[in-house]
Protein backbone atom coordinates (compact mmCIF):
# COMPACT_ATOMS: atom_id res chain seq x y z
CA UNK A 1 -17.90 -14.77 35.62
CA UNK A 2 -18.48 -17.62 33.37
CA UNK A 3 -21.71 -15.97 31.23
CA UNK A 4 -19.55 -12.86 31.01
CA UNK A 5 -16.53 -14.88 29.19
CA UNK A 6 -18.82 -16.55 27.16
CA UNK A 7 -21.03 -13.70 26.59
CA UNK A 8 -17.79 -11.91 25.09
CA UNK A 9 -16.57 -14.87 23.04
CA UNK A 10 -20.22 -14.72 21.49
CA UNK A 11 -20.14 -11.35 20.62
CA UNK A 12 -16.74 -11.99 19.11
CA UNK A 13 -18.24 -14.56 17.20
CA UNK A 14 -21.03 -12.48 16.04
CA UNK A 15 -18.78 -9.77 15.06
CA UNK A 16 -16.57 -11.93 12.87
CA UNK A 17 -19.32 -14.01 10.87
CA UNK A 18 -20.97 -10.10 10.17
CA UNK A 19 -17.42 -8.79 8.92
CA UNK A 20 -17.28 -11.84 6.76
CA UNK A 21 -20.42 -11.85 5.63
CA UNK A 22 -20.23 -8.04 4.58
CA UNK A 23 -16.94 -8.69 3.00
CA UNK A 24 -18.78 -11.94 0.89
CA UNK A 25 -21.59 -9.28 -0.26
CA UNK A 26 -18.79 -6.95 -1.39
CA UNK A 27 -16.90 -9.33 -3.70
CA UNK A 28 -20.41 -10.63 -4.84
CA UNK A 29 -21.07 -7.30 -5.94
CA UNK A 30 -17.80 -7.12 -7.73
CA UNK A 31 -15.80 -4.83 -5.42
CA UNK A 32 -12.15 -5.31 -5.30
CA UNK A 33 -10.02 -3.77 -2.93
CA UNK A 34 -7.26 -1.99 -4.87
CA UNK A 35 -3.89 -3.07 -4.72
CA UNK A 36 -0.94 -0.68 -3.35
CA UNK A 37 0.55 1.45 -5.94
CA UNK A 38 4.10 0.17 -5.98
CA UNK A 39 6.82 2.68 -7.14
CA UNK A 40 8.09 1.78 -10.84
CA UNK A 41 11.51 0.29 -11.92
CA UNK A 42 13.28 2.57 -14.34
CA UNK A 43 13.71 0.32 -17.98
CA UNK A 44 16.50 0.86 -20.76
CA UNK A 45 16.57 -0.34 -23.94
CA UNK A 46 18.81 -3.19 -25.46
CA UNK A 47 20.34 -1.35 -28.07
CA UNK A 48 20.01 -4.00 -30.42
CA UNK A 49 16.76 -5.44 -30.66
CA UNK A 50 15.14 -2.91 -28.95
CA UNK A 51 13.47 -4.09 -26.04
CA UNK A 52 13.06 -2.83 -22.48
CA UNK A 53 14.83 -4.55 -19.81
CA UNK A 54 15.10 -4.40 -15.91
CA UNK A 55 19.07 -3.19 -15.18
CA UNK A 56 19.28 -4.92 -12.28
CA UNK A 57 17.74 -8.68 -14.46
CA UNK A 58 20.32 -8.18 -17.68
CA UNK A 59 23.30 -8.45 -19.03
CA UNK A 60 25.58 -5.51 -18.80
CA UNK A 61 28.43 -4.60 -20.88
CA UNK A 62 30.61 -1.57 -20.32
CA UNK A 63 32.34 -0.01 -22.97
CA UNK A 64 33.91 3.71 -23.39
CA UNK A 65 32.62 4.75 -19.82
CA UNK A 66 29.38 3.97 -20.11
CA UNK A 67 27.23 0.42 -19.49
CA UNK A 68 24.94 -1.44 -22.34
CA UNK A 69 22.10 -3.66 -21.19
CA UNK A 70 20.84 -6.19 -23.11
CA UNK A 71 18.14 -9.04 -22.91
CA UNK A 72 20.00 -11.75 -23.64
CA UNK A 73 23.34 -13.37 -24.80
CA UNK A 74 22.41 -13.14 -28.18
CA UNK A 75 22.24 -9.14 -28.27
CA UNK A 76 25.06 -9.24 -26.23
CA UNK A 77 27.63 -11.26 -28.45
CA UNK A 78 25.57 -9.63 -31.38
CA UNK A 79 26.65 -5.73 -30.05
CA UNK A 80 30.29 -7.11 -28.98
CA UNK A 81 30.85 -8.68 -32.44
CA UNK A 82 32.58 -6.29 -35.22
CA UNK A 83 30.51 -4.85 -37.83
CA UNK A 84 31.58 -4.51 -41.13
């Protein structure tokens, strides 16, 4: 009973330093496992400077039914302020 216990926690052993070892030769080699494709995040743009934001990280401003993102508090006073 006792040689078959540790005959399986050798093999275990064994097992584990050849996955390692076959993983270290991979990387070596330069083999990268690729990451999982993540599904995108729909951007809009601030409408005055341009840039694309995250809806869900700006600030919002709603005006005439429909909502304005912007990057910062700067494009957002900037928009809100009278033109003219």
């Amino acid at each position: 009973m006792v040689k078959l216990v540790l005959g399986l926690v050798l093999s275990f052993l064994v097992i584990r330093a050849l996955l390692r070892l076959g993983r270290g030769v991979l990387e070596g080699a330069g083999y990268r496992p690729r990451p999982p494709i993540k599904d995108g995040v729909e951007l809009v743009r601030d409408p005055v400077c341009g840039t694309f934001v995250v809806p869900s990280k700006s600030l919002g401003s709603t005006s005439g039914g429909s909502t304005h993102y912007f990057c910062s508090e700067k494009c957002r006073r900037d928009w809100m302020t009278p033109r003219g």
